[in-house]
Protein backbone atom coordinates (compact mmCIF):
# COMPACT_ATOMS: atom_id res chain seq x y z
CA UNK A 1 -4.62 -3.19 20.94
CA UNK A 2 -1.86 -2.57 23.46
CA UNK A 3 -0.32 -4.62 25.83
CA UNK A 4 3.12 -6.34 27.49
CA UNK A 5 5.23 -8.95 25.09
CA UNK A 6 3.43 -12.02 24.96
CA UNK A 7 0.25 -10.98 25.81
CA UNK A 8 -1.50 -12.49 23.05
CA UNK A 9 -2.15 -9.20 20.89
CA UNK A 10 -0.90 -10.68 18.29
CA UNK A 11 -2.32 -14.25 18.65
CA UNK A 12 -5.97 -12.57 18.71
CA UNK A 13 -5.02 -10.57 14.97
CA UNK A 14 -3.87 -14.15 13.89
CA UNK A 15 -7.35 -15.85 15.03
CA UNK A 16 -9.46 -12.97 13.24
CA UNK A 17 -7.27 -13.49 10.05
CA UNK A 18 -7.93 -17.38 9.61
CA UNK A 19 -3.95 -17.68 10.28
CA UNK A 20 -4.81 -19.94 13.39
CA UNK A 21 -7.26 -21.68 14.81
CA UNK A 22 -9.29 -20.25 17.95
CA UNK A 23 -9.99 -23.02 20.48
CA UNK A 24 -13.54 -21.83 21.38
CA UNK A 25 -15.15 -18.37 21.26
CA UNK A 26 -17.25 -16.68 17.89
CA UNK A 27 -15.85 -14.81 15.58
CA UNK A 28 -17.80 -13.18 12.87
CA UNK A 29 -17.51 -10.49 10.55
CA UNK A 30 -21.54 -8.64 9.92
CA UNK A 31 -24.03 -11.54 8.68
CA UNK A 32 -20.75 -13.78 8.29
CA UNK A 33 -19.86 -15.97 10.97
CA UNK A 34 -15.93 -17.67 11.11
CA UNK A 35 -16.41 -19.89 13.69
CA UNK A 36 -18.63 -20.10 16.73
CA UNK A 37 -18.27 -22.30 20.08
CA UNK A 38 -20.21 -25.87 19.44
CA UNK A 39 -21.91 -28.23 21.52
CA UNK A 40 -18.53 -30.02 23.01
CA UNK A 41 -17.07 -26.59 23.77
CA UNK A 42 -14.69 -26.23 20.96
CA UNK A 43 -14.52 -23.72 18.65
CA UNK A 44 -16.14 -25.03 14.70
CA UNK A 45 -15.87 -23.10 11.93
CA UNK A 46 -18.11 -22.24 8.84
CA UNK A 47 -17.50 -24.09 6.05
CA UNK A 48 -14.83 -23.10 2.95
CA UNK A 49 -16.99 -20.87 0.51
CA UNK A 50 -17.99 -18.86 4.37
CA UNK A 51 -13.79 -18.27 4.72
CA UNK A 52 -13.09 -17.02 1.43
CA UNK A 53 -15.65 -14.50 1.55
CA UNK A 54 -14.77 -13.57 5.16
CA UNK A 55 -11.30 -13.67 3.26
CA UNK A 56 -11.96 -10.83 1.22
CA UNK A 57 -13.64 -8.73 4.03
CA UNK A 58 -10.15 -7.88 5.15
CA UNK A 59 -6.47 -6.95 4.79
CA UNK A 60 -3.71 -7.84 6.70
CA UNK A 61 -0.54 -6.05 7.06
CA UNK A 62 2.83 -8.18 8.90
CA UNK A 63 5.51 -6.18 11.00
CA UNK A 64 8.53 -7.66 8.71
CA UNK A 65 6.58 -6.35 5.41
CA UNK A 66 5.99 -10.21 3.70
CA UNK A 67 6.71 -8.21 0.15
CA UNK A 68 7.76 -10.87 -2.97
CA UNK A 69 11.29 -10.09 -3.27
CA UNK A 70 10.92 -11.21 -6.94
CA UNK A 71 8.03 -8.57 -7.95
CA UNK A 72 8.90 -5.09 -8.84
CA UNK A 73 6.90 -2.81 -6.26
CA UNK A 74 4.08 -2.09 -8.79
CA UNK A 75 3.69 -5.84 -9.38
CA UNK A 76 3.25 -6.32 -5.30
CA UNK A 77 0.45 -4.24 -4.99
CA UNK A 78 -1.43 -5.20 -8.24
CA UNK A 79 -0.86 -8.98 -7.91
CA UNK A 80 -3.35 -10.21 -5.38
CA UNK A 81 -6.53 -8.29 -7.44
CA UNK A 82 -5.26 -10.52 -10.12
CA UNK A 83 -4.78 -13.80 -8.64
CA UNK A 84 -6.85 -13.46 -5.63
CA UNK A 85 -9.98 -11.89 -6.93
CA UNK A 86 -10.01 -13.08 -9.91
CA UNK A 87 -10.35 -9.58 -11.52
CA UNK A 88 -10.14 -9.40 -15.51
CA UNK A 89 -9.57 -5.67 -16.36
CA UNK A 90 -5.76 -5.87 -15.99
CA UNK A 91 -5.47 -2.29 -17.06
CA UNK A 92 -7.78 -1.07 -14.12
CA UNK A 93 -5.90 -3.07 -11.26
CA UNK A 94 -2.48 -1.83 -12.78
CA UNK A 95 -3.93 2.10 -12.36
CA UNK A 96 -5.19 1.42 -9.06
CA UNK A 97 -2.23 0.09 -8.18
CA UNK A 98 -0.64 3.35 -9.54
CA UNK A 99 -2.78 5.45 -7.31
CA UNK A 100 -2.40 3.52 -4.27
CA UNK A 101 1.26 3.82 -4.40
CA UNK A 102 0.79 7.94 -5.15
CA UNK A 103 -1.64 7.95 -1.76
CA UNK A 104 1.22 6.18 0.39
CA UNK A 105 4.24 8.55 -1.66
CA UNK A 106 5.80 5.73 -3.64
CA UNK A 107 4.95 6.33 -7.06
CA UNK A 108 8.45 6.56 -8.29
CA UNK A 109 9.53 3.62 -6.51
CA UNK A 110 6.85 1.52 -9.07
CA UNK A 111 9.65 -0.24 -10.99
CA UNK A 112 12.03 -0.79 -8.12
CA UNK A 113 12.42 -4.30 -6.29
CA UNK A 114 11.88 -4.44 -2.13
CA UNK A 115 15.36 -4.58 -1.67
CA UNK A 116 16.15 -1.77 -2.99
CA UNK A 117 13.59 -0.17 -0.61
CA UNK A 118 14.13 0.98 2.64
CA UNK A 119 11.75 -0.23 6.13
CA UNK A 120 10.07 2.59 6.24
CA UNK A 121 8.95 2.34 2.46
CA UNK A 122 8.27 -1.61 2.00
CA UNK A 123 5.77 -0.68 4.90
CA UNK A 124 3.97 1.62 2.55
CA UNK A 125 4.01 -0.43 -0.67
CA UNK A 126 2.67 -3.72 2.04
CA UNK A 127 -0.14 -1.31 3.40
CA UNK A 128 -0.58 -0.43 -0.46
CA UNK A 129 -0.60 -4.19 -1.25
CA UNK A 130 -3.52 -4.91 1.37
CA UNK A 131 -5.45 -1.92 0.17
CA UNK A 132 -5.67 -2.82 -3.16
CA UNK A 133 -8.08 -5.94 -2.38
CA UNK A 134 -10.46 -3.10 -1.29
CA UNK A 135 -11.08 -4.42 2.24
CA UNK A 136 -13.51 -3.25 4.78
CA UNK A 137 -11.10 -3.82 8.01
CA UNK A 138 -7.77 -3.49 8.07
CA UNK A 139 -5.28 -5.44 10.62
CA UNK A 140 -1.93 -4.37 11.46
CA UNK A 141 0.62 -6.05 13.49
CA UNK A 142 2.88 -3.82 14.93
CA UNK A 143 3.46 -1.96 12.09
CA UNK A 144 6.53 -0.37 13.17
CA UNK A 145 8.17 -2.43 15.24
CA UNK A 146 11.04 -3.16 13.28
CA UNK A 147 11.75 0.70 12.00
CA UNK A 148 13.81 3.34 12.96
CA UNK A 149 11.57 6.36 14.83
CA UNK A 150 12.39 8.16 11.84
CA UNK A 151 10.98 6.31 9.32
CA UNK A 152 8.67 4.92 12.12
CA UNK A 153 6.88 8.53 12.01
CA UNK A 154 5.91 8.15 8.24
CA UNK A 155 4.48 5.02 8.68
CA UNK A 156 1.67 6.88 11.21
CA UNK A 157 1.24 9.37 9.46
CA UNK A 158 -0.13 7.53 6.86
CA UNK A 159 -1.82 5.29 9.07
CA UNK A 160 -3.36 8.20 10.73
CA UNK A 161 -4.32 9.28 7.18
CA UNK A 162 -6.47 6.40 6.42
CA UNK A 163 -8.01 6.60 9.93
CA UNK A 164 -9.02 10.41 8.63
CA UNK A 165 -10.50 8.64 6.18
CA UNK A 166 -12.70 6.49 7.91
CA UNK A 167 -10.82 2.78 7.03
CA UNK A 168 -11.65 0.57 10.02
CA UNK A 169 -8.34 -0.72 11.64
CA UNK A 170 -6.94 -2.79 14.25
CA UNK A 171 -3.89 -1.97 15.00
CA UNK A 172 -1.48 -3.87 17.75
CA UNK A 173 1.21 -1.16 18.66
CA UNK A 174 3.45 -0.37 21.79
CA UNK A 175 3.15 3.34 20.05
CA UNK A 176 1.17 4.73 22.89
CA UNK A 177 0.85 8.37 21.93
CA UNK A 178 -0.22 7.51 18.52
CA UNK A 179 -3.02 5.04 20.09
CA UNK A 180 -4.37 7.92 22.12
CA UNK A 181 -4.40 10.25 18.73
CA UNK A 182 -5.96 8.12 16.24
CA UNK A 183 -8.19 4.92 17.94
CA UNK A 184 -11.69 5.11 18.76
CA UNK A 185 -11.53 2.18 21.11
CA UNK A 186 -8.08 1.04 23.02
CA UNK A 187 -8.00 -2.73 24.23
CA UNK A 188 -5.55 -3.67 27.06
CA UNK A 189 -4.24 -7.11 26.76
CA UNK A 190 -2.31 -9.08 29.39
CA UNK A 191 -2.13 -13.36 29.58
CA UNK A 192 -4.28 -13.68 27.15
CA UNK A 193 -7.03 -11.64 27.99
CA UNK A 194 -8.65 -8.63 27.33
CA UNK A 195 -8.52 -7.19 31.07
CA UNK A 196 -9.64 -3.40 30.15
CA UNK A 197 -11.29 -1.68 26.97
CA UNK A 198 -13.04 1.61 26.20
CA UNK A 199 -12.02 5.17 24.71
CA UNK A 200 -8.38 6.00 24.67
CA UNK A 201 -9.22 8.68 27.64
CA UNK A 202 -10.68 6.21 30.03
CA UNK A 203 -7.96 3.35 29.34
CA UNK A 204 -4.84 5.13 28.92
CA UNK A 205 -4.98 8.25 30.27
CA UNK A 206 -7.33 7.23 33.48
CA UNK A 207 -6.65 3.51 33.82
CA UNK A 208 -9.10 1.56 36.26
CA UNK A 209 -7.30 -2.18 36.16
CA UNK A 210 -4.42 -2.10 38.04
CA UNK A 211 -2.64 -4.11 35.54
CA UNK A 212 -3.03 -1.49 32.93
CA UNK A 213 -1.84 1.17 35.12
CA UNK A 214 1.35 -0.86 35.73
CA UNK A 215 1.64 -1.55 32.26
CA UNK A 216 1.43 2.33 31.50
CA UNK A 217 3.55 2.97 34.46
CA UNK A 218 6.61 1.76 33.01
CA UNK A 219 6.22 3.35 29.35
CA UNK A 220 5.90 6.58 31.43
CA UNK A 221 2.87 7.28 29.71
């Protein structure tokens, strides 16, 4: 999902992720619907036990990382299996956890604290963090906004990693190059609409809105 500041990119990851409410439209993930427009125009949603397992159907992953300063990196990524889900083989969630921070290179950083972290890393132990609650979609919001290019690069490389391996992602990003690389489907965003969508050739590379061309324009993409 790309797009100018203020476009609501992020605003439509927040409505998908039951972090606010959607005036009217549907929203459903497979046989489960979140909300859907009702009779007066307005958007209703499904009932409690419908969100939690919609809940579980995905991960989330913030720009400014949202790690518990208090936990110890391991603890970050195994805590939500716990807590969340409810899972009882303690030993199991603590190896996944293990192997989850080997897959995004952190596996000596298990006993270390987020602040002793750099950007570039706390990103990988919150992408860790969502993955351990085994979702089906992931959502990232602007994932490396607040990095140095540096450390920016590491960040999609793992990102294009788990796109290798077939995770389903939306990702909001002003990384244009890395959008054309890895996504299946670009959206173009702009006052709160979606004004153009379709392959990553057609929309940034052969633009038909004029607003998206614009947009482009000035990135010199």
């Amino acid at each position: 999902v790309i797009g100018p500041s203020g476009s609501g990119k992020s605003t439509l990851l927040r409505c998908c992720t039951l972090l606010e409410r959607a005036d009217a439209g549907r929203i459903a993930y497979d046989d489960l619907v979140m909300a859907d427009t009702g009779a007066d125009g307005k958007a209703e949603y499904s009932p409690s036990p419908v969100l939690q397992q919609i809940r579980r159907r995905f991960g989330l992953v913030f720009q400014n990382f949202n790690l518990f300063p208090h936990f110890s990196v391991l603890k970050n990524v195994y805590h939500a299996p716990l807590k969340v889900q409810k899972r009882t083989d303690k030993d199991e969630v603590i190896s996944e956890a293990y192997d989850l921070l080997t897959k995004v290179g952190l596996s000596d950083k298990s006993d270390a604290y987020p602040c002793e972290l750099s950007g570039g890393q706390q990103q990988r132990v919150a992408i860790a963090r969502a993955l351990a609650l085994h979702p089906k979609i992931m959502y990232f919001d602007e994932p490396t906004s607040s990095l140095d290019p540096e450390i920016t690069a590491e960040v999609l490389r793992l990102l294009k990693q788990l796109a290798s391996e077939k995770m389903t992602m939306v990702i909001v990003t002003h990384e244009i190059d890395f959008a054309r690389a890895v996504s299946d489907r670009v959206i173009f965003m702009d006052g709160g609409l979606v004004v153009e969508n379709g392959k990553p050739e057609d929309v940034i590379d052969n633009p038909k809105n004029e607003r998206t061309k614009a947009f482009l324009k000035k990135l010199h993409v």
